[in-house]
C-alpha atoms as a PDB file:
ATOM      1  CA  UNK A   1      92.138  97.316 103.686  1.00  0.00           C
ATOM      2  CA  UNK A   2      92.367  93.463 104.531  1.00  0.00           C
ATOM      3  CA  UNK A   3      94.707  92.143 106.432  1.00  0.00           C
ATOM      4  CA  UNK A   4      95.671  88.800 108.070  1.00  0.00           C
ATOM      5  CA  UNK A   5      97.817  88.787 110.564  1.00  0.00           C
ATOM      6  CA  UNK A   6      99.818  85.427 111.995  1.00  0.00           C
ATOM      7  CA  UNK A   7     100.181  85.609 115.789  1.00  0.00           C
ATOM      8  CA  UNK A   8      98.025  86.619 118.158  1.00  0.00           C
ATOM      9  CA  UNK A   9     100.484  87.413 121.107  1.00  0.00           C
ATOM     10  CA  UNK A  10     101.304  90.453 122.424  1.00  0.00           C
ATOM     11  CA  UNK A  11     102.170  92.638 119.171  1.00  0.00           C
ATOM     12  CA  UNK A  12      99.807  90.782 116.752  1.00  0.00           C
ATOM     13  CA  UNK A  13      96.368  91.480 119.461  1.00  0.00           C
ATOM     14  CA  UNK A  14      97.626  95.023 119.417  1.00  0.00           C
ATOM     15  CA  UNK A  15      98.207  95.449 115.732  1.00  0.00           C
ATOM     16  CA  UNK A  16      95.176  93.613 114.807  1.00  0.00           C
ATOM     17  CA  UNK A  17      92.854  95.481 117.297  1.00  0.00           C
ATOM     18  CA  UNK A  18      94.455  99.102 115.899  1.00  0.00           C
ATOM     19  CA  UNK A  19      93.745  98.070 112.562  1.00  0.00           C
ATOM     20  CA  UNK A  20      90.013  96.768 113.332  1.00  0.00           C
ATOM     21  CA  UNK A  21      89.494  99.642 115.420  1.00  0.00           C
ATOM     22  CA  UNK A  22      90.316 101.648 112.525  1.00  0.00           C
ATOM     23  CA  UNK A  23      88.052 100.092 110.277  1.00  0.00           C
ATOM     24  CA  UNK A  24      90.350  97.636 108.785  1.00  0.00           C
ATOM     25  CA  UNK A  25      88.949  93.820 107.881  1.00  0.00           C
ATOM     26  CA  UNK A  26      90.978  92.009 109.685  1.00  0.00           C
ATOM     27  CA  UNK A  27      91.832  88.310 110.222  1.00  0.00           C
ATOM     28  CA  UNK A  28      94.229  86.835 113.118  1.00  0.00           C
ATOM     29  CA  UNK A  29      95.724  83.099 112.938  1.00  0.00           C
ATOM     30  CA  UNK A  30      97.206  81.723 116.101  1.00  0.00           C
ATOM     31  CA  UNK A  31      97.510  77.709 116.439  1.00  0.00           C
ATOM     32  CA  UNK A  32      95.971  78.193 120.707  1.00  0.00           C
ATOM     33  CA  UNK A  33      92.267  79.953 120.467  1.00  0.00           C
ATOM     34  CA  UNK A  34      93.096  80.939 124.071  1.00  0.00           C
ATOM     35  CA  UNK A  35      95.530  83.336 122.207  1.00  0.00           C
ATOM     36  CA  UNK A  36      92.359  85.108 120.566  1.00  0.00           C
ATOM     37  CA  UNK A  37      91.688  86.539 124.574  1.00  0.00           C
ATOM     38  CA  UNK A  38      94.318  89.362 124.208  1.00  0.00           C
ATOM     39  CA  UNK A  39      92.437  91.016 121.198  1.00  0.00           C
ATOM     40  CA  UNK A  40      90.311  94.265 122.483  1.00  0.00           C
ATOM     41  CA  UNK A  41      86.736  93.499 123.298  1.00  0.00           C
ATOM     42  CA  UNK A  42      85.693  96.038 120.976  1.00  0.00           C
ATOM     43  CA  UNK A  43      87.417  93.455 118.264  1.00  0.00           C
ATOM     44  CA  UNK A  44      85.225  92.527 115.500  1.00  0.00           C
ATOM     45  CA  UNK A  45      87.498  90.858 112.936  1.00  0.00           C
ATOM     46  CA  UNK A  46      87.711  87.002 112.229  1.00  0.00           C
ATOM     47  CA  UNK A  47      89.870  84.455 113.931  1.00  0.00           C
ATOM     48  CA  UNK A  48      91.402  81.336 112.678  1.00  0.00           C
ATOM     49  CA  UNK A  49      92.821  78.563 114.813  1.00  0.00           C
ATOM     50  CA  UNK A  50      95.976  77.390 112.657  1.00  0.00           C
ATOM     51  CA  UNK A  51      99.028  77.360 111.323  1.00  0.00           C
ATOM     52  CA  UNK A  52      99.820  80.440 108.940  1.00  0.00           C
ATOM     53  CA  UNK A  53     102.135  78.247 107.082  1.00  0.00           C
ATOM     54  CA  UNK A  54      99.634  75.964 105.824  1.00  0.00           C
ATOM     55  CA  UNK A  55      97.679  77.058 102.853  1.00  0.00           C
ATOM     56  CA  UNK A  56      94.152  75.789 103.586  1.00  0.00           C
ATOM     57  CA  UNK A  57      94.359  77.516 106.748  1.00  0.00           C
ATOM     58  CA  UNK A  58      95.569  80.412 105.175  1.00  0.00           C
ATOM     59  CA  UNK A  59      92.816  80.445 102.345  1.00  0.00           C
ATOM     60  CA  UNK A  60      90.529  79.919 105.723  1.00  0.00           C
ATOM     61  CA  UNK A  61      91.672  83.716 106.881  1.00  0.00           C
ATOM     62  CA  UNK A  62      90.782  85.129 103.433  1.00  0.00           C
ATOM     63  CA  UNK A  63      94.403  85.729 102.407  1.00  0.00           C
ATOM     64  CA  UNK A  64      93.385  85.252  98.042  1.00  0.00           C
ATOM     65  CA  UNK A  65      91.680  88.553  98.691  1.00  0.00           C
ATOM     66  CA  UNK A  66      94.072  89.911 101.196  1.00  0.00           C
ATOM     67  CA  UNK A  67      96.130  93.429 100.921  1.00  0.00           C
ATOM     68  CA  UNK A  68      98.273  93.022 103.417  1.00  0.00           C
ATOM     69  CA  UNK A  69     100.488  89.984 105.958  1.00  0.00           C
ATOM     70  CA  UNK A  70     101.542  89.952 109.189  1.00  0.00           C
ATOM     71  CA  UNK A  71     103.620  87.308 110.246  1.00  0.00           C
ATOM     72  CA  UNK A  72     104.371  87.731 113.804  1.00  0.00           C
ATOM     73  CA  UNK A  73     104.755  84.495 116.105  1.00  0.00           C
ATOM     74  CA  UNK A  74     107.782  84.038 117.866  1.00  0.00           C
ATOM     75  CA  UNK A  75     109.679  82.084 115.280  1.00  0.00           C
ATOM     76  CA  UNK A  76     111.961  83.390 112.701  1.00  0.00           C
ATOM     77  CA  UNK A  77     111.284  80.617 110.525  1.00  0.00           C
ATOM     78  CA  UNK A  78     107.579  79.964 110.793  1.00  0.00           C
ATOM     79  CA  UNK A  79     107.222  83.699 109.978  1.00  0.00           C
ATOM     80  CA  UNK A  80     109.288  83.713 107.066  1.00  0.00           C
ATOM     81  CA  UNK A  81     107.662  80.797 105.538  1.00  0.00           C
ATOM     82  CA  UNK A  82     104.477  82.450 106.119  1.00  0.00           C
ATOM     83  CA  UNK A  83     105.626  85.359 103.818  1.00  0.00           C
ATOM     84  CA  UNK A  84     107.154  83.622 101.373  1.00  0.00           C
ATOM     85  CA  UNK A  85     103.898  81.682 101.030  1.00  0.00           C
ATOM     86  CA  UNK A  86     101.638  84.821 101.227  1.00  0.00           C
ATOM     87  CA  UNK A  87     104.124  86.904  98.916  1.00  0.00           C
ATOM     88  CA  UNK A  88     104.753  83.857  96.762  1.00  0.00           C
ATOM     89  CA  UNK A  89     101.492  81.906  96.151  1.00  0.00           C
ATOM     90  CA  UNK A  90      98.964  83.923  97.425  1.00  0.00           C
ATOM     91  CA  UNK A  91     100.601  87.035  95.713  1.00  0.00           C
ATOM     92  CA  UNK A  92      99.848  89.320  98.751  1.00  0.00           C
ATOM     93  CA  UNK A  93     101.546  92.495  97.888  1.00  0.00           C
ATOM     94  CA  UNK A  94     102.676  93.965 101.130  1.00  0.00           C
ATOM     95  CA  UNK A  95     104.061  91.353 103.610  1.00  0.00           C
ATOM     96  CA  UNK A  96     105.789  92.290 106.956  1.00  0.00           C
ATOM     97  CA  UNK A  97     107.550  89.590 108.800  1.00  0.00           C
ATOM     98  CA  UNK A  98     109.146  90.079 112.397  1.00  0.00           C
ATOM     99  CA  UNK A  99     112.173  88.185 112.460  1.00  0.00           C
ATOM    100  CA  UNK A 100     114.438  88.468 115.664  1.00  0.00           C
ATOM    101  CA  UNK A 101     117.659  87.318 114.220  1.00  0.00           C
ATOM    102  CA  UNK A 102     119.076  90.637 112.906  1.00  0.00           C
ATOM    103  CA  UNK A 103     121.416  88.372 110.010  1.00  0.00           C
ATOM    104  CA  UNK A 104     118.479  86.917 108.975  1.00  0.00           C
ATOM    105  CA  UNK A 105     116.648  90.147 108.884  1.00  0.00           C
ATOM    106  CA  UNK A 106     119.363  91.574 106.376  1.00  0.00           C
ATOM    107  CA  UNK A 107     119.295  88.303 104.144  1.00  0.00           C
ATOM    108  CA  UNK A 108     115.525  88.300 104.103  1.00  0.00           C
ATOM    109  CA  UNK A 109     115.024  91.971 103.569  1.00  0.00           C
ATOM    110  CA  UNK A 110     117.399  91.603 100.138  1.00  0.00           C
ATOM    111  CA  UNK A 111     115.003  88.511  99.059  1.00  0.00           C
ATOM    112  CA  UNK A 112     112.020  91.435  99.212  1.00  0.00           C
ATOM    113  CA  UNK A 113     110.515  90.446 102.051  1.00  0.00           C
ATOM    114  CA  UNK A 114     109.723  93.815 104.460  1.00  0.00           C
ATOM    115  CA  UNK A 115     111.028  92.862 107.753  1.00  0.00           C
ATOM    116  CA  UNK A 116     110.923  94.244 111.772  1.00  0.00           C
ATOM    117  CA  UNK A 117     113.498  93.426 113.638  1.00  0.00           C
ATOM    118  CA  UNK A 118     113.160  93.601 117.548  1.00  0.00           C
ATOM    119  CA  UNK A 119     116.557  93.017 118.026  1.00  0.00           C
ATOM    120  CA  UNK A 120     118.091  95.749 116.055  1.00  0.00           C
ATOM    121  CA  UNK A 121     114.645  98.710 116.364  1.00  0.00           C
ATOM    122  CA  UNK A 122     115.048  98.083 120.508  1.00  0.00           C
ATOM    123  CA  UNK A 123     118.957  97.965 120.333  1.00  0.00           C
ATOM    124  CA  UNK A 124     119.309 101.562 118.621  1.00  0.00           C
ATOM    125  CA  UNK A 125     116.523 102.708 120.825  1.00  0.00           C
ATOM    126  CA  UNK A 126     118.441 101.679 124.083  1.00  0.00           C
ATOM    127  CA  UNK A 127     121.310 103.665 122.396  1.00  0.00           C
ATOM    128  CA  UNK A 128     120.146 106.540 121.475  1.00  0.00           C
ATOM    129  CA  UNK A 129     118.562 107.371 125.110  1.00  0.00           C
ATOM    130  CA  UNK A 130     121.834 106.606 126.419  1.00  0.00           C
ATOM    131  CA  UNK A 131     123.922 108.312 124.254  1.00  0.00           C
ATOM    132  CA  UNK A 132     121.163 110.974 123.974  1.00  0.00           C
ATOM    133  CA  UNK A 133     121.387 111.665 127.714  1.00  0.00           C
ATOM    134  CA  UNK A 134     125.199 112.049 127.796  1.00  0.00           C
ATOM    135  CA  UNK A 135     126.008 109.137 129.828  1.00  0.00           C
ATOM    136  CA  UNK A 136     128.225 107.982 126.630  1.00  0.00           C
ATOM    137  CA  UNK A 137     128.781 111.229 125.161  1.00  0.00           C
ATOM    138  CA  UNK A 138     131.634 109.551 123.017  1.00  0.00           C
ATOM    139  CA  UNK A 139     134.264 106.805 123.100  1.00  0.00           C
ATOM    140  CA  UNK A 140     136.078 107.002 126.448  1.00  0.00           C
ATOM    141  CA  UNK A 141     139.804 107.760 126.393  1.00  0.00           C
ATOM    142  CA  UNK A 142     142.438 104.769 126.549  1.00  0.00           C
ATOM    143  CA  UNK A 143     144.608 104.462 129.201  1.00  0.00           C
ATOM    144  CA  UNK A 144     147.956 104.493 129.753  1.00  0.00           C
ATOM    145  CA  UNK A 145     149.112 100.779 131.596  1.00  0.00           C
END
């Protein structure tokens, strides 16, 4: 498969050296090359200093022959552009977009874009180990005043 993946922070040098690692083409954009240091050293994919939300940088990283987008900087809007783009013009068919703002994610997610949300995914997490260990076994009881 080929993917290109927008971000090269923490998530996006982890997903990108998975998917290299197994056996994956795979293309990172990040707009700092210092960014390109968190990738494995075993990485053997491309890198592209830019923005993903410009199309000659975009065409740079391969994306006309792509399967697959990753948009995962740390802004919401940058990363939806970048799939909308991908999806849109490029005609990528499977496009993930992280988008922190859990509204957003809903609105997005009905326009057909496939979205991870942080916010919400860590939030039920959190949850469920608390609830899961008893500590809030169910709503507490009112009190009388």
């Amino acid at each position: 498969m080929n993917v290109v993946i927008m971000g090269c922070g923490r998530v996006g040098a982890r997903v990108a050296s998975i998917l290299d690692h197994s056996g994956h083409a795979v293309t990172v954009i990040d707009t700092v090359g210092s960014a390109f240091k968190r990738l494995s050293p075993e990485y053997s994919g491309d890198t592209v200093i830019g923005t993903g939300i410009d199309e000659d940088v975009l065409r740079a990283s391969g994306i006309e022959t792509a399967d697959a987008f990753i948009a995962v900087t740390n802004g919401d809007n940058r990363n939806i552009m970048a799939g909308q783009v991908a999806r849109t013009i490029f005609g990528v068919a499977d496009v993930v977009v992280r988008i922190y703002d859990p509204v957003r994610e809903d609105t997005y997610r009905r326009l057909g874009l496939s979205t991870v949300c942080p916010t919400t995914t860590i939030s039920a997490q959190i949850i469920d180990q608390v609830v899961g260990s008893g500590t809030l076994a169910g709503p507490r009881p009112q009190r009388d005043n």
